[in-house]
Protein backbone atom coordinates (compact mmCIF):
# COMPACT_ATOMS: atom_id res chain seq x y z
CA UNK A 1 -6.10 -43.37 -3.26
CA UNK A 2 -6.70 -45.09 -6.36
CA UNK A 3 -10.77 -43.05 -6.77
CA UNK A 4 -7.91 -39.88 -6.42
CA UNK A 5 -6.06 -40.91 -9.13
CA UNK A 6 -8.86 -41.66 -11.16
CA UNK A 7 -11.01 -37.95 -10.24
CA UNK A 8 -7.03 -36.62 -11.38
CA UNK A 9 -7.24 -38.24 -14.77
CA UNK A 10 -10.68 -37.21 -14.97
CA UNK A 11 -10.35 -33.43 -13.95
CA UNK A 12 -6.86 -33.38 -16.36
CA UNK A 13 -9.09 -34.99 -19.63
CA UNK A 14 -11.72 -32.52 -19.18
CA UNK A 15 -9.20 -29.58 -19.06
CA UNK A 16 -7.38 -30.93 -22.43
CA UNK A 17 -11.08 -30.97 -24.00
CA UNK A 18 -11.43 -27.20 -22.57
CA UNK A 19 -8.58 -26.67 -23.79
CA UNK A 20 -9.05 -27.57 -27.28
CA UNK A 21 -12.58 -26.67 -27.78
CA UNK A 22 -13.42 -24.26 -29.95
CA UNK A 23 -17.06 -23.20 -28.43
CA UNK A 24 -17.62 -19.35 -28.18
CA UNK A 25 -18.56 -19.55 -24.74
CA UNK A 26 -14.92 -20.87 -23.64
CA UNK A 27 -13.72 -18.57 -25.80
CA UNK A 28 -15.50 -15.15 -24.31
CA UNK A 29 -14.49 -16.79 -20.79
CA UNK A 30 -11.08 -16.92 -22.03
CA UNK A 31 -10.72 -13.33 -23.72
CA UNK A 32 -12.47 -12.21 -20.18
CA UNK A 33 -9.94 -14.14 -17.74
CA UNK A 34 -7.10 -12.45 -20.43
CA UNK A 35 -8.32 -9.27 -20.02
CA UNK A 36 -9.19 -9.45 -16.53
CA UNK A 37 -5.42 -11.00 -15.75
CA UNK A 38 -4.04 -7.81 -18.08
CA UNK A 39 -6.19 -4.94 -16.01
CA UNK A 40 -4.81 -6.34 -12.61
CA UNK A 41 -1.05 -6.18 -13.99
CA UNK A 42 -1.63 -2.98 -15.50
CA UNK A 43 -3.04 -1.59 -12.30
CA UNK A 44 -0.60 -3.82 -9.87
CA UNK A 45 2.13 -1.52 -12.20
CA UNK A 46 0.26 1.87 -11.88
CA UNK A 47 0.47 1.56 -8.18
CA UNK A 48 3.89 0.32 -7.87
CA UNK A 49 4.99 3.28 -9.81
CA UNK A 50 3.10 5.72 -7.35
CA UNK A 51 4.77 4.08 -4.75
CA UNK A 52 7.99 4.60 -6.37
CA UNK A 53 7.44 8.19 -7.20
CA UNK A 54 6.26 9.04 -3.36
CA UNK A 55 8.57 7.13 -1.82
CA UNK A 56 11.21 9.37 -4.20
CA UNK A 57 9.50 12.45 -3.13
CA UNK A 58 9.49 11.27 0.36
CA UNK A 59 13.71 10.71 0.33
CA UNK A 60 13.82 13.96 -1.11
CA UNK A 61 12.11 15.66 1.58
CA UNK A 62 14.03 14.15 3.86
CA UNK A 63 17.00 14.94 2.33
CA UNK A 64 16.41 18.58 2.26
CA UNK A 65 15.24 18.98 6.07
CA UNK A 66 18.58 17.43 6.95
CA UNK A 67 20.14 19.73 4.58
CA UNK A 68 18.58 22.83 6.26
CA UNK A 69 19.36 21.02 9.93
CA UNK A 70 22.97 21.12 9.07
CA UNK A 71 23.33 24.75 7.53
CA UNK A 72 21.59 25.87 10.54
CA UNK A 73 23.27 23.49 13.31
CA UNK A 74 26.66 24.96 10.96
CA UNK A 75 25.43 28.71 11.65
CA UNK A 76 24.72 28.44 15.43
CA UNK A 77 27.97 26.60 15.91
CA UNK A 78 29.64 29.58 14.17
CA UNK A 79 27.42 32.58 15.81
CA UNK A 80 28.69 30.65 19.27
CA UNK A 81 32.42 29.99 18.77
CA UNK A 82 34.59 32.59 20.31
CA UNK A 83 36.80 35.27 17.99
CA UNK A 84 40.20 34.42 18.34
CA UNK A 85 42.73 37.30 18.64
């Protein structure tokens, strides 16, 4: 328990150094893991708004055929009921 805690106080020190070091290496590896982080948003959005568009497009097809099923389920019923006198 206690080598845990140390390997913890360890790993956290040497991520505050990381942190504040200035070297152009960590800096290029940060710019990259920014950059990297903002292409999968970007493209995490671009797909979610496909998804949103087809899944509109979808409704509205839907929508329609059931609009078409009931003008033509309203004509049959119509073309069949009897001419009252």
């Amino acid at each position: 328990m206690q080598l845990e805690a140390a390997h913890a106080v360890e790993i956290t020190k040497l991520v505050e150094y990381v942190d504040r070091k200035e070297d152009p290496l960590i800096q290029v590896v940060r710019i990259h893991q920014y950059n990297t982080d903002s292409a999968v948003l970007e493209t995490a959005k671009c797909l979610k708004t496909d998804v949103q568009r087809e899944t509109r497009k979808m409704k509205e097809s839907i929508a329609e055929k059931k609009k078409k099923k009931k003008k033509e389920r309203e004509k049959d019923e119509g073309a069949k009921a009897p001419e009252k006198k």
